[in-house]
N, C-alpha and C. Protein backbone atom coordinates (compact mmCIF):
# COMPACT_ATOMS: atom_id res chain seq x y z
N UNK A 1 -120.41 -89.71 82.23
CA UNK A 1 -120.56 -90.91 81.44
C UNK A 1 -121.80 -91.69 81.87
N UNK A 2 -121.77 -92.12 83.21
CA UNK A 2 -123.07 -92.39 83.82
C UNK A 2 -124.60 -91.90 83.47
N UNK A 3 -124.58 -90.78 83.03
CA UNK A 3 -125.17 -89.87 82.88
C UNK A 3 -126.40 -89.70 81.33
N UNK A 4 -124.98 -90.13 80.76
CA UNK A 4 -125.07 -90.48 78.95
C UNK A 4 -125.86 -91.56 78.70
N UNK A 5 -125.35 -92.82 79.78
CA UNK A 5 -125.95 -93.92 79.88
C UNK A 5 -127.13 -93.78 79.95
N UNK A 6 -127.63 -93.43 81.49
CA UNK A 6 -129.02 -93.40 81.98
C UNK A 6 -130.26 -92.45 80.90
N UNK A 7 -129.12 -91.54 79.93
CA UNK A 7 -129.95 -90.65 79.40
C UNK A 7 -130.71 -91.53 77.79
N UNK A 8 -129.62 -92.73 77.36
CA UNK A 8 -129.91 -93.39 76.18
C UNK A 8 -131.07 -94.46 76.37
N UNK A 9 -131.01 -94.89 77.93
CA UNK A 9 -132.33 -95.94 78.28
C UNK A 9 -133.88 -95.30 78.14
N UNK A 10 -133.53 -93.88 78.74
CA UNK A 10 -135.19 -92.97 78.50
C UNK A 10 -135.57 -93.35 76.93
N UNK A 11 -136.71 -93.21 77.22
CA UNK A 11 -137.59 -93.16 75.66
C UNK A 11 -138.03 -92.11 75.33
N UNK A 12 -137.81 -90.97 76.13
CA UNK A 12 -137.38 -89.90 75.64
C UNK A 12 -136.52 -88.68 76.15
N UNK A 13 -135.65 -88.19 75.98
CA UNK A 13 -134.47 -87.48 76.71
C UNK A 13 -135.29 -86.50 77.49
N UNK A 14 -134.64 -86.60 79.00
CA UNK A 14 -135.27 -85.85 80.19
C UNK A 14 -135.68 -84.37 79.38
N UNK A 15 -133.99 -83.61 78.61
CA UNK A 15 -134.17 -82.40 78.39
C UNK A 15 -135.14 -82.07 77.53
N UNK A 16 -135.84 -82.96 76.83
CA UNK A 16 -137.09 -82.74 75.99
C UNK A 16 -138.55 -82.47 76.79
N UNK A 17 -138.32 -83.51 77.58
CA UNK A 17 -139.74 -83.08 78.88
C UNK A 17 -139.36 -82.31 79.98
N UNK A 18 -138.20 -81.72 79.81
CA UNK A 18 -138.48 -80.24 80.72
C UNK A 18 -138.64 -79.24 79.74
N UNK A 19 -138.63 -78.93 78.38
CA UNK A 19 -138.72 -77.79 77.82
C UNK A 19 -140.71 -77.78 77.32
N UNK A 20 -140.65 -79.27 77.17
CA UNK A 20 -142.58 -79.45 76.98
C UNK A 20 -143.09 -78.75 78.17
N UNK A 21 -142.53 -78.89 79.17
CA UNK A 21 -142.53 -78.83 80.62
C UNK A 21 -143.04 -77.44 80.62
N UNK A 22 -141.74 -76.45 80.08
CA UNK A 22 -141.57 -75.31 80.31
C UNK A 22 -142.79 -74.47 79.40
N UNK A 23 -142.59 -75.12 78.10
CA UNK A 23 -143.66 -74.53 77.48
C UNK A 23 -145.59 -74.66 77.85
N UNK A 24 -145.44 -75.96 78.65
CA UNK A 24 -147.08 -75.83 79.09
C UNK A 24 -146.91 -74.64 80.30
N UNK A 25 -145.98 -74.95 80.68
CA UNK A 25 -146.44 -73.41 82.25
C UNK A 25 -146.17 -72.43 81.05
N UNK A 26 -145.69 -72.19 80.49
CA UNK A 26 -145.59 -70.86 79.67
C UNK A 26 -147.44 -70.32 79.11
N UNK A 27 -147.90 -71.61 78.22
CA UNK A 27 -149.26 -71.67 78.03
C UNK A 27 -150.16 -71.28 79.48
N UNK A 28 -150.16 -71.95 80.23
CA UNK A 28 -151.07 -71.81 81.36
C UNK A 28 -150.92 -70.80 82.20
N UNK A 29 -149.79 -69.85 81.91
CA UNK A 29 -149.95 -68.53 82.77
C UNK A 29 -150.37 -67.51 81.54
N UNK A 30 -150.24 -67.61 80.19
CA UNK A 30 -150.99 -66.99 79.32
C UNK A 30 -152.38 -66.99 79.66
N UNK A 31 -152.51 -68.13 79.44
CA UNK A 31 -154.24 -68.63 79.88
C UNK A 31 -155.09 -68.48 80.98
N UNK A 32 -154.24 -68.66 82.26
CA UNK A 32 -154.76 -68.11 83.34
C UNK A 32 -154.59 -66.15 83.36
N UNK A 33 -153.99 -65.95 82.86
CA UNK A 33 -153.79 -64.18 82.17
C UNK A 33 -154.95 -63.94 81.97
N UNK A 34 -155.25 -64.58 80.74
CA UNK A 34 -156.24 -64.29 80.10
C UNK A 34 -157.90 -64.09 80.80
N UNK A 35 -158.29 -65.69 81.57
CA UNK A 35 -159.09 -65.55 82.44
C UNK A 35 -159.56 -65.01 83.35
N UNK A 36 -158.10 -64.13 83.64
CA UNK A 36 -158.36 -62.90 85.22
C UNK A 36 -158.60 -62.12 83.94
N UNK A 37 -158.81 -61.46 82.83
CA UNK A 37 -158.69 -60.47 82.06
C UNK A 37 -160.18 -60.66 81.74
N UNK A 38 -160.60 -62.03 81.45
CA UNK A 38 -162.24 -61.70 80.93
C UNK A 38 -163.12 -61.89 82.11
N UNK A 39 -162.84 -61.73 83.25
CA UNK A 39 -163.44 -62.17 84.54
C UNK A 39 -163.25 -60.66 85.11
N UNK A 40 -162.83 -60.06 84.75
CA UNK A 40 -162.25 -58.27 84.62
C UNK A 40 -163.33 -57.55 84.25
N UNK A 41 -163.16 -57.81 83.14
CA UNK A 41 -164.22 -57.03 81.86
C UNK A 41 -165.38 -57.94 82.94
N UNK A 42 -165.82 -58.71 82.79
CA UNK A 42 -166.93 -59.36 82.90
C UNK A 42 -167.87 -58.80 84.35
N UNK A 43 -166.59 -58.50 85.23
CA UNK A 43 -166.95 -57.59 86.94
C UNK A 43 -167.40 -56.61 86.51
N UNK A 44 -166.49 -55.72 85.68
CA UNK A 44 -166.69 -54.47 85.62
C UNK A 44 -168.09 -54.24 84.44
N UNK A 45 -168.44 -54.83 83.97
CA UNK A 45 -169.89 -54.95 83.04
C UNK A 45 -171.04 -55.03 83.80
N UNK A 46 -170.96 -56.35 84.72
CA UNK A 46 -171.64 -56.58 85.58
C UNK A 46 -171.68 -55.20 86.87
N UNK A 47 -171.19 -54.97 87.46
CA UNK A 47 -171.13 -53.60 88.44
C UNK A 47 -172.46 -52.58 87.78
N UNK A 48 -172.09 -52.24 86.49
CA UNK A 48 -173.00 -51.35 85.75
C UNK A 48 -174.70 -51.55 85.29
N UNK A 49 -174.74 -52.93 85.66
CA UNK A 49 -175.63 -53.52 85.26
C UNK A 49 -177.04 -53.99 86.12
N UNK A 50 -175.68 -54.27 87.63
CA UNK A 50 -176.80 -54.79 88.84
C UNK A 50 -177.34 -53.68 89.19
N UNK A 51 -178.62 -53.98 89.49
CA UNK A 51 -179.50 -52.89 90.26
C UNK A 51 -180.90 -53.50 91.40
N UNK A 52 -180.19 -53.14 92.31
CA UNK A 52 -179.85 -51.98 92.80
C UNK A 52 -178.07 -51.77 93.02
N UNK A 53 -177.44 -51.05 93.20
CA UNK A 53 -175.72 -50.88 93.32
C UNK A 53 -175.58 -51.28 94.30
N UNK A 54 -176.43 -50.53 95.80
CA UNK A 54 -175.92 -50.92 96.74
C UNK A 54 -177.63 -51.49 97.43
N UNK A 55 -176.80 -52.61 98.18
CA UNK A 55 -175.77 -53.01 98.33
C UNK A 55 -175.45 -54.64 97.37
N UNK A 56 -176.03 -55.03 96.88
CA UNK A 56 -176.07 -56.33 95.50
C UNK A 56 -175.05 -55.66 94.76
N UNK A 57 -174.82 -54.87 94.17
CA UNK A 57 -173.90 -54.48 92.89
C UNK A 57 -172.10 -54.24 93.82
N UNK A 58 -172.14 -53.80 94.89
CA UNK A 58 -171.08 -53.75 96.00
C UNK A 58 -170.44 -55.33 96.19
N UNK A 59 -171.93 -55.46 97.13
CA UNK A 59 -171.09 -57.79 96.91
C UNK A 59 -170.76 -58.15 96.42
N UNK A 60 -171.31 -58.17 95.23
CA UNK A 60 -171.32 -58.65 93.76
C UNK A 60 -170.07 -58.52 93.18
N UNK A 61 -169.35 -57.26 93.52
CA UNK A 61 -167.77 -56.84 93.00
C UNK A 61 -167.22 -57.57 93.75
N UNK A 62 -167.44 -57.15 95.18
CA UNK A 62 -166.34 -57.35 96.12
C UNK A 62 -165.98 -58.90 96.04
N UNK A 63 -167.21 -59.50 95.41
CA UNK A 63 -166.96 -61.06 95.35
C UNK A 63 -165.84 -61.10 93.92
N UNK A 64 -166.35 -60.81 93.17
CA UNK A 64 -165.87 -61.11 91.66
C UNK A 64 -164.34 -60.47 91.95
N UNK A 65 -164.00 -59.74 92.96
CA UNK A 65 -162.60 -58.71 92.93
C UNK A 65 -161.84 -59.92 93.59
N UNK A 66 -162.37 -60.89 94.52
CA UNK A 66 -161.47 -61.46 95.16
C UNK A 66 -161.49 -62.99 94.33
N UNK A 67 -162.32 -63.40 93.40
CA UNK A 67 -162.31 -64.42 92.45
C UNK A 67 -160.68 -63.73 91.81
N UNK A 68 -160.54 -62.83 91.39
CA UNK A 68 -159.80 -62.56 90.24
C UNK A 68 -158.42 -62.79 90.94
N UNK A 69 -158.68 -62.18 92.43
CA UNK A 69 -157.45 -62.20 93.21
C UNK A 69 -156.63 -63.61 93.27
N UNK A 70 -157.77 -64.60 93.47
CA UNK A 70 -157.76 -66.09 93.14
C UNK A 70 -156.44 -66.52 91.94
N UNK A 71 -157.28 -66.07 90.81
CA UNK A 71 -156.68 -66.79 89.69
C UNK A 71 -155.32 -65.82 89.85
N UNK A 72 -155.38 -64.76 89.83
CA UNK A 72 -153.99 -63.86 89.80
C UNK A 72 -152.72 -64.68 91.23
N UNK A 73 -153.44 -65.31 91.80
CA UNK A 73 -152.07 -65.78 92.79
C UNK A 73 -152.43 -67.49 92.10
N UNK A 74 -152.87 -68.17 91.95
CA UNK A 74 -152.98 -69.30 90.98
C UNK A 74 -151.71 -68.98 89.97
N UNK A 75 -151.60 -68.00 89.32
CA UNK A 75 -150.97 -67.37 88.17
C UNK A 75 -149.24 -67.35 88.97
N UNK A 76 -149.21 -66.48 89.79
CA UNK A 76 -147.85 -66.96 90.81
C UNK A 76 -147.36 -67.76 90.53
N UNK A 77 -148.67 -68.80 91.12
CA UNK A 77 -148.05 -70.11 91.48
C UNK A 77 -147.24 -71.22 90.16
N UNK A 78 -147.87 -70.75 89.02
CA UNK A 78 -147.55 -71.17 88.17
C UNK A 78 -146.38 -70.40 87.66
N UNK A 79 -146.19 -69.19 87.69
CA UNK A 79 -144.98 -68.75 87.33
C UNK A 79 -143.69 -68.82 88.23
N UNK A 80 -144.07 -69.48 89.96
CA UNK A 80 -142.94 -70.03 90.80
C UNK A 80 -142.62 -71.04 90.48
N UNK A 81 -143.34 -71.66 90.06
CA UNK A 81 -143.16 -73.25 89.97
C UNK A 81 -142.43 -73.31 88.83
N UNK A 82 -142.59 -72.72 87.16
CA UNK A 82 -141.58 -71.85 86.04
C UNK A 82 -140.42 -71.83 86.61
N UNK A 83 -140.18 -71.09 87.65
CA UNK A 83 -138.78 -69.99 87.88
C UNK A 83 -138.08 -70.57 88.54
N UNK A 84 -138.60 -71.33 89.51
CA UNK A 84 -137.81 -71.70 90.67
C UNK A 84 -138.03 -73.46 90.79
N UNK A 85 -139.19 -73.84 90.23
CA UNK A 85 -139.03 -75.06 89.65
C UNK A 85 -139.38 -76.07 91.09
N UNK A 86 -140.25 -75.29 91.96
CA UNK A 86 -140.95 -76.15 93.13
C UNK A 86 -142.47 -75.31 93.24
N UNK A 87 -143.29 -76.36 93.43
CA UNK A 87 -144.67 -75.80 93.92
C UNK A 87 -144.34 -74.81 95.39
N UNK A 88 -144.41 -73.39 95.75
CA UNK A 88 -144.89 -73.10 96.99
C UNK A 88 -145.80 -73.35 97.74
N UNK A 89 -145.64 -73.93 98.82
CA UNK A 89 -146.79 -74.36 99.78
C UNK A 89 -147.44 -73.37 100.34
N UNK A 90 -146.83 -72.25 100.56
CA UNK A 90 -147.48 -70.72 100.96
C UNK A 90 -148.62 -70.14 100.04
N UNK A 91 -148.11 -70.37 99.13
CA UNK A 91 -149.07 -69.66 98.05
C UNK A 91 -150.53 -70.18 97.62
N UNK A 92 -150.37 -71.49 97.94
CA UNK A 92 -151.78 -72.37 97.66
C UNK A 92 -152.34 -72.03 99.25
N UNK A 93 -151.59 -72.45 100.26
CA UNK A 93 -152.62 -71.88 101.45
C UNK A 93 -152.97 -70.17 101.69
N UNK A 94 -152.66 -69.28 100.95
CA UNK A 94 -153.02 -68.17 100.60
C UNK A 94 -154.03 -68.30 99.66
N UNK A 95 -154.14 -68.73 98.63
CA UNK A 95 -155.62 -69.18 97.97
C UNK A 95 -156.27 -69.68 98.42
N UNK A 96 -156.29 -70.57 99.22
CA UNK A 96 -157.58 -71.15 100.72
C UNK A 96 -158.08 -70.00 101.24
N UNK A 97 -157.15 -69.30 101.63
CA UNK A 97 -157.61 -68.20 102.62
C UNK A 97 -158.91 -67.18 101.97
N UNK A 98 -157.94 -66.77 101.26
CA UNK A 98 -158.80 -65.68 100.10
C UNK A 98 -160.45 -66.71 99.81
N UNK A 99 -159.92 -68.17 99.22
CA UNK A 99 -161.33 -68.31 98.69
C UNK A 99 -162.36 -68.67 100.32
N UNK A 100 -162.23 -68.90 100.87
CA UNK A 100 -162.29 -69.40 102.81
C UNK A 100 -163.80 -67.68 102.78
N UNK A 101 -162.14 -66.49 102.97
CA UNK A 101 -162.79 -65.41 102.98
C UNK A 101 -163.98 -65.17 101.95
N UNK A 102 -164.10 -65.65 100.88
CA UNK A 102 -164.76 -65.15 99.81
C UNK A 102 -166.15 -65.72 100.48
N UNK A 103 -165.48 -66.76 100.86
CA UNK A 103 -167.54 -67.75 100.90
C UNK A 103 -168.10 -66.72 102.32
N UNK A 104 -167.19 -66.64 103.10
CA UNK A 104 -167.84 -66.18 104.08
C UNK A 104 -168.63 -64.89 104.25
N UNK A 105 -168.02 -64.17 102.81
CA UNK A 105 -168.66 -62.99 102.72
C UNK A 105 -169.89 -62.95 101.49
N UNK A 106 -169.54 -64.18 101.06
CA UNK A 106 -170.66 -64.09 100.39
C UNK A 106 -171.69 -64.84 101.28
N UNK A 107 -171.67 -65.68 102.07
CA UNK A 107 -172.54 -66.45 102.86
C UNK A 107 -173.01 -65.17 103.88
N UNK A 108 -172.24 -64.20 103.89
CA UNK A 108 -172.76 -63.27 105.29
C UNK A 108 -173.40 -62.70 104.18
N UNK A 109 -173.28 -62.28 103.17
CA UNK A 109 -174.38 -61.24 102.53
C UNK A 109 -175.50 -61.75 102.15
N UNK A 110 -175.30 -62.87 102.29
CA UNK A 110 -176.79 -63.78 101.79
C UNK A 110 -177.27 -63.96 102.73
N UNK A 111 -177.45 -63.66 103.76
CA UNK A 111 -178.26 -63.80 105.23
C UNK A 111 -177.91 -62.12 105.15
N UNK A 112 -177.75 -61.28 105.23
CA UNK A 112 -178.00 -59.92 105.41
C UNK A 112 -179.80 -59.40 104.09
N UNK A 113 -178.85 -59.64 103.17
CA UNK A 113 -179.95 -59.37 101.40
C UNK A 113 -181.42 -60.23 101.74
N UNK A 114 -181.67 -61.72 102.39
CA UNK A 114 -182.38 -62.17 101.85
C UNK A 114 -183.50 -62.61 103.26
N UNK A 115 -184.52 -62.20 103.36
CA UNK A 115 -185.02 -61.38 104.56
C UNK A 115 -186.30 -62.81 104.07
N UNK A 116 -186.72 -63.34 105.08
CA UNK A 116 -187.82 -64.72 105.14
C UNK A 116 -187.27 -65.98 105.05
N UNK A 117 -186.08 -65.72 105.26
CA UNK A 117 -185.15 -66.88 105.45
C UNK A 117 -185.92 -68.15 106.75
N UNK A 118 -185.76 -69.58 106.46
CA UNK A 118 -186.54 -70.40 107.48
C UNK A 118 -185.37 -70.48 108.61
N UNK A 119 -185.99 -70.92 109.76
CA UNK A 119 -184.79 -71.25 110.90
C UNK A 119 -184.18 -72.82 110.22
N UNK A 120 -184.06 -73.07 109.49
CA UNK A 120 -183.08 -74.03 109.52
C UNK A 120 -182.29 -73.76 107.65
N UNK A 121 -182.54 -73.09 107.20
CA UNK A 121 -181.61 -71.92 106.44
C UNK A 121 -180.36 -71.16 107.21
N UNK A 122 -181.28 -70.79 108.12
CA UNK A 122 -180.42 -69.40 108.67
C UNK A 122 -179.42 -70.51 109.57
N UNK A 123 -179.81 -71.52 110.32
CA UNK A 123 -178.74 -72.42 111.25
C UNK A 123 -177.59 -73.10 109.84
N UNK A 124 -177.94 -73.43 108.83
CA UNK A 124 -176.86 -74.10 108.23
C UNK A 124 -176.29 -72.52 107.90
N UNK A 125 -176.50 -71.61 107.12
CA UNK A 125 -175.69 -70.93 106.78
C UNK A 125 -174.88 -70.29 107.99
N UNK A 126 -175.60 -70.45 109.42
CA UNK A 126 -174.72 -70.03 110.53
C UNK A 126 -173.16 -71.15 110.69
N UNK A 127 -173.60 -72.55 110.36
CA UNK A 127 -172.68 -73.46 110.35
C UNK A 127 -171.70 -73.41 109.17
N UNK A 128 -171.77 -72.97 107.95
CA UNK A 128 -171.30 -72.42 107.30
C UNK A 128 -170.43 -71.39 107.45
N UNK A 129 -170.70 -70.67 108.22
CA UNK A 129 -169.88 -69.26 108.42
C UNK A 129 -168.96 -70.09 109.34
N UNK A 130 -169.12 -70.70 110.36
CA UNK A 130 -168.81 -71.15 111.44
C UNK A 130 -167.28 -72.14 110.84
N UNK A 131 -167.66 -73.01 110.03
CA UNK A 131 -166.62 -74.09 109.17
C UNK A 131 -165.96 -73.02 108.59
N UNK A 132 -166.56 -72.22 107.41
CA UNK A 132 -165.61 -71.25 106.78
C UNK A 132 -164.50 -70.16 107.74
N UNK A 133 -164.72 -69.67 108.61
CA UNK A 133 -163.78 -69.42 109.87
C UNK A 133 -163.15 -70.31 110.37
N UNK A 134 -162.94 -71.34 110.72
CA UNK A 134 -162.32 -72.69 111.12
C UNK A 134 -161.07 -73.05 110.18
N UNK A 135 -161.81 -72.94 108.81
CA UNK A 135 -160.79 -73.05 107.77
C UNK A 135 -159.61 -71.69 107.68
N UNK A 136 -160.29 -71.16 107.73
CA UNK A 136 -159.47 -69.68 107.62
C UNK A 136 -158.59 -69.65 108.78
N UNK A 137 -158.73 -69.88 109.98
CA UNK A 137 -157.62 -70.03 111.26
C UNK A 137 -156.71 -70.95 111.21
N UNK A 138 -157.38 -72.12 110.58
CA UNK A 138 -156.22 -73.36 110.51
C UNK A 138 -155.45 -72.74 109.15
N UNK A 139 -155.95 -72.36 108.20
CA UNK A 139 -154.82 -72.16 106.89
C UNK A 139 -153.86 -71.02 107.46
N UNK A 140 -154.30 -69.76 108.11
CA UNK A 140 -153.17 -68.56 108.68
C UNK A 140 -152.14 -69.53 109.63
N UNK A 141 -152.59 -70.43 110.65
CA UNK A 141 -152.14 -70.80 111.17
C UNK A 141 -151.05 -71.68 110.47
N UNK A 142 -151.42 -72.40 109.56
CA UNK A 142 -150.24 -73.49 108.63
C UNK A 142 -148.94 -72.43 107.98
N UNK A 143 -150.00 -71.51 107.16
CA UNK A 143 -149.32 -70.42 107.01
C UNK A 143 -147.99 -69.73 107.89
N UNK A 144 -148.31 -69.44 108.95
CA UNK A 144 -147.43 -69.29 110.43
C UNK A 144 -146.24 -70.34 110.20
N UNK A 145 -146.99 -71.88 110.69
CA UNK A 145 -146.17 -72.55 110.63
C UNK A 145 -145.03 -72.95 109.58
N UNK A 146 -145.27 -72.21 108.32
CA UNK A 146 -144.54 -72.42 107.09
C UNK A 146 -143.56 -71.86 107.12
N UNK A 147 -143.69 -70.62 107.59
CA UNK A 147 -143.17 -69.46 107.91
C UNK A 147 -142.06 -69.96 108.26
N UNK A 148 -142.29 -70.19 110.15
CA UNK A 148 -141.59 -70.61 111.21
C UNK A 148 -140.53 -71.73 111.19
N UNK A 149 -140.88 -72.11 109.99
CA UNK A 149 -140.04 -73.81 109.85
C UNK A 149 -138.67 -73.51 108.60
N UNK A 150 -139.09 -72.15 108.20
CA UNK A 150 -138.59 -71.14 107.08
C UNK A 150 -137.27 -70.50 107.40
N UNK A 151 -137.94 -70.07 109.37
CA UNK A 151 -136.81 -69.32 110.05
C UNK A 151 -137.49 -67.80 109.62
N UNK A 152 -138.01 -67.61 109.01
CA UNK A 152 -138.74 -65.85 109.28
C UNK A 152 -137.65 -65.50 108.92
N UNK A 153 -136.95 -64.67 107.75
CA UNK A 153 -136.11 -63.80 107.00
C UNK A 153 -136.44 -63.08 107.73
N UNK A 154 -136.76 -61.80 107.61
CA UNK A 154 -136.79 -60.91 108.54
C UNK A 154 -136.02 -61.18 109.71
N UNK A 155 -136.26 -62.12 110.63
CA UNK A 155 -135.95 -62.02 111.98
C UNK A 155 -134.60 -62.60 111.41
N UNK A 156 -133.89 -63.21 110.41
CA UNK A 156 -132.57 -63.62 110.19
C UNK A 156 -131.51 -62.49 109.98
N UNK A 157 -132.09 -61.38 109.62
CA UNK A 157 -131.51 -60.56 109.34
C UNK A 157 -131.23 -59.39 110.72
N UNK A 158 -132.32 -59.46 111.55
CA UNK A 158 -132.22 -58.81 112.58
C UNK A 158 -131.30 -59.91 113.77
N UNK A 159 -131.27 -61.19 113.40
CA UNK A 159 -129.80 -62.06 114.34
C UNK A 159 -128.83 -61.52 114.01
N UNK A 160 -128.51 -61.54 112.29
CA UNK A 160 -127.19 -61.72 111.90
C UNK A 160 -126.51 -60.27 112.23
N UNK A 161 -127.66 -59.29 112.32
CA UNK A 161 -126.79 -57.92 112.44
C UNK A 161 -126.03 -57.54 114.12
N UNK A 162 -127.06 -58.03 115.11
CA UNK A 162 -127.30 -58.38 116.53
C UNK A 162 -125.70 -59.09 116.53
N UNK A 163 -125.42 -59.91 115.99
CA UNK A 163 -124.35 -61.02 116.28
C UNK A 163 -122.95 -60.39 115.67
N UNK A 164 -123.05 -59.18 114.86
CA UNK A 164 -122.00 -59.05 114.37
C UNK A 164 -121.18 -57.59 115.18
């Protein structure tokens, strides 16, 4: 009854803005679909195109492979948040990581490829690499800690059998 009440004061019934709700994540994992799909095509065009292959047309993927990896766990996240109806905190610091990794390999190939570089080029992109690793230890590490605060399944299953 309470319930009925609180539901006649809204200006518009909760169950209406969870199904809008439902239908924009429905849209936005179409859409983010879609974007790993023309970012796909778009790698694999590009691969054929750079020249020389190696090693520019190699980076060049290996970068664009882990962009896609990006939006494809972005895409997760939006279909956890759908299903189960909470943002994962794991999953966004797994996209740090990945994009963390991405710069760093693209920042290392750009000091490998590009040869007359000045000494104070080559020191920021060293500080660069330097921050981008920093980031990457603290996110595995949060990661860990997410884990740990989780109780590690795995190791729950190796108590409960231990105990019985």
């Amino acid at each position: 009854m309470a319930k009925e009440i609180e539901e006649h004061k809204l200006i518009v019934p909760s169950r209406w803005v969870e199904r809008i709700e439902e239908v924009f994540h429905i849209i936005l994992g179409i859409f983010l679909l879609g974007i790993a799909a023309a970012a796909l095509v778009s790698s694999v065009m590009r691969v054929f195109e750079t020249n020389p292959f190696f090693p520019t047309g190699m980076i060049q993927a290996i970068n664009d492979i882990l962009f896609i990896i990006i939006i494809l766990e972005i895409l997760r996240t939006v279909i956890a948040r759908y299903t189960d109806g909470v943002f994962q905190l794991q999953n966004f610091l797994i996209i740090g990581v990945i994009a963390a990794v991405r710069h760093i390999l693209t920042v290392g190939a750009s000091m490998t490829l590009a040869s007359g570089k000045s000494q104070e080029q080559f020191d920021r992109a060293i500080l660069e690499l330097a921050v981008s690793a920093g980031i990457v230890v603290a996110l595995v590490f949060a990661i860990f800690l997410s884990r740990a605060s989780n109780g590690f399944p795995a190791n729950r299953t190796k108590r409960s059998s231990q105990t019985s």
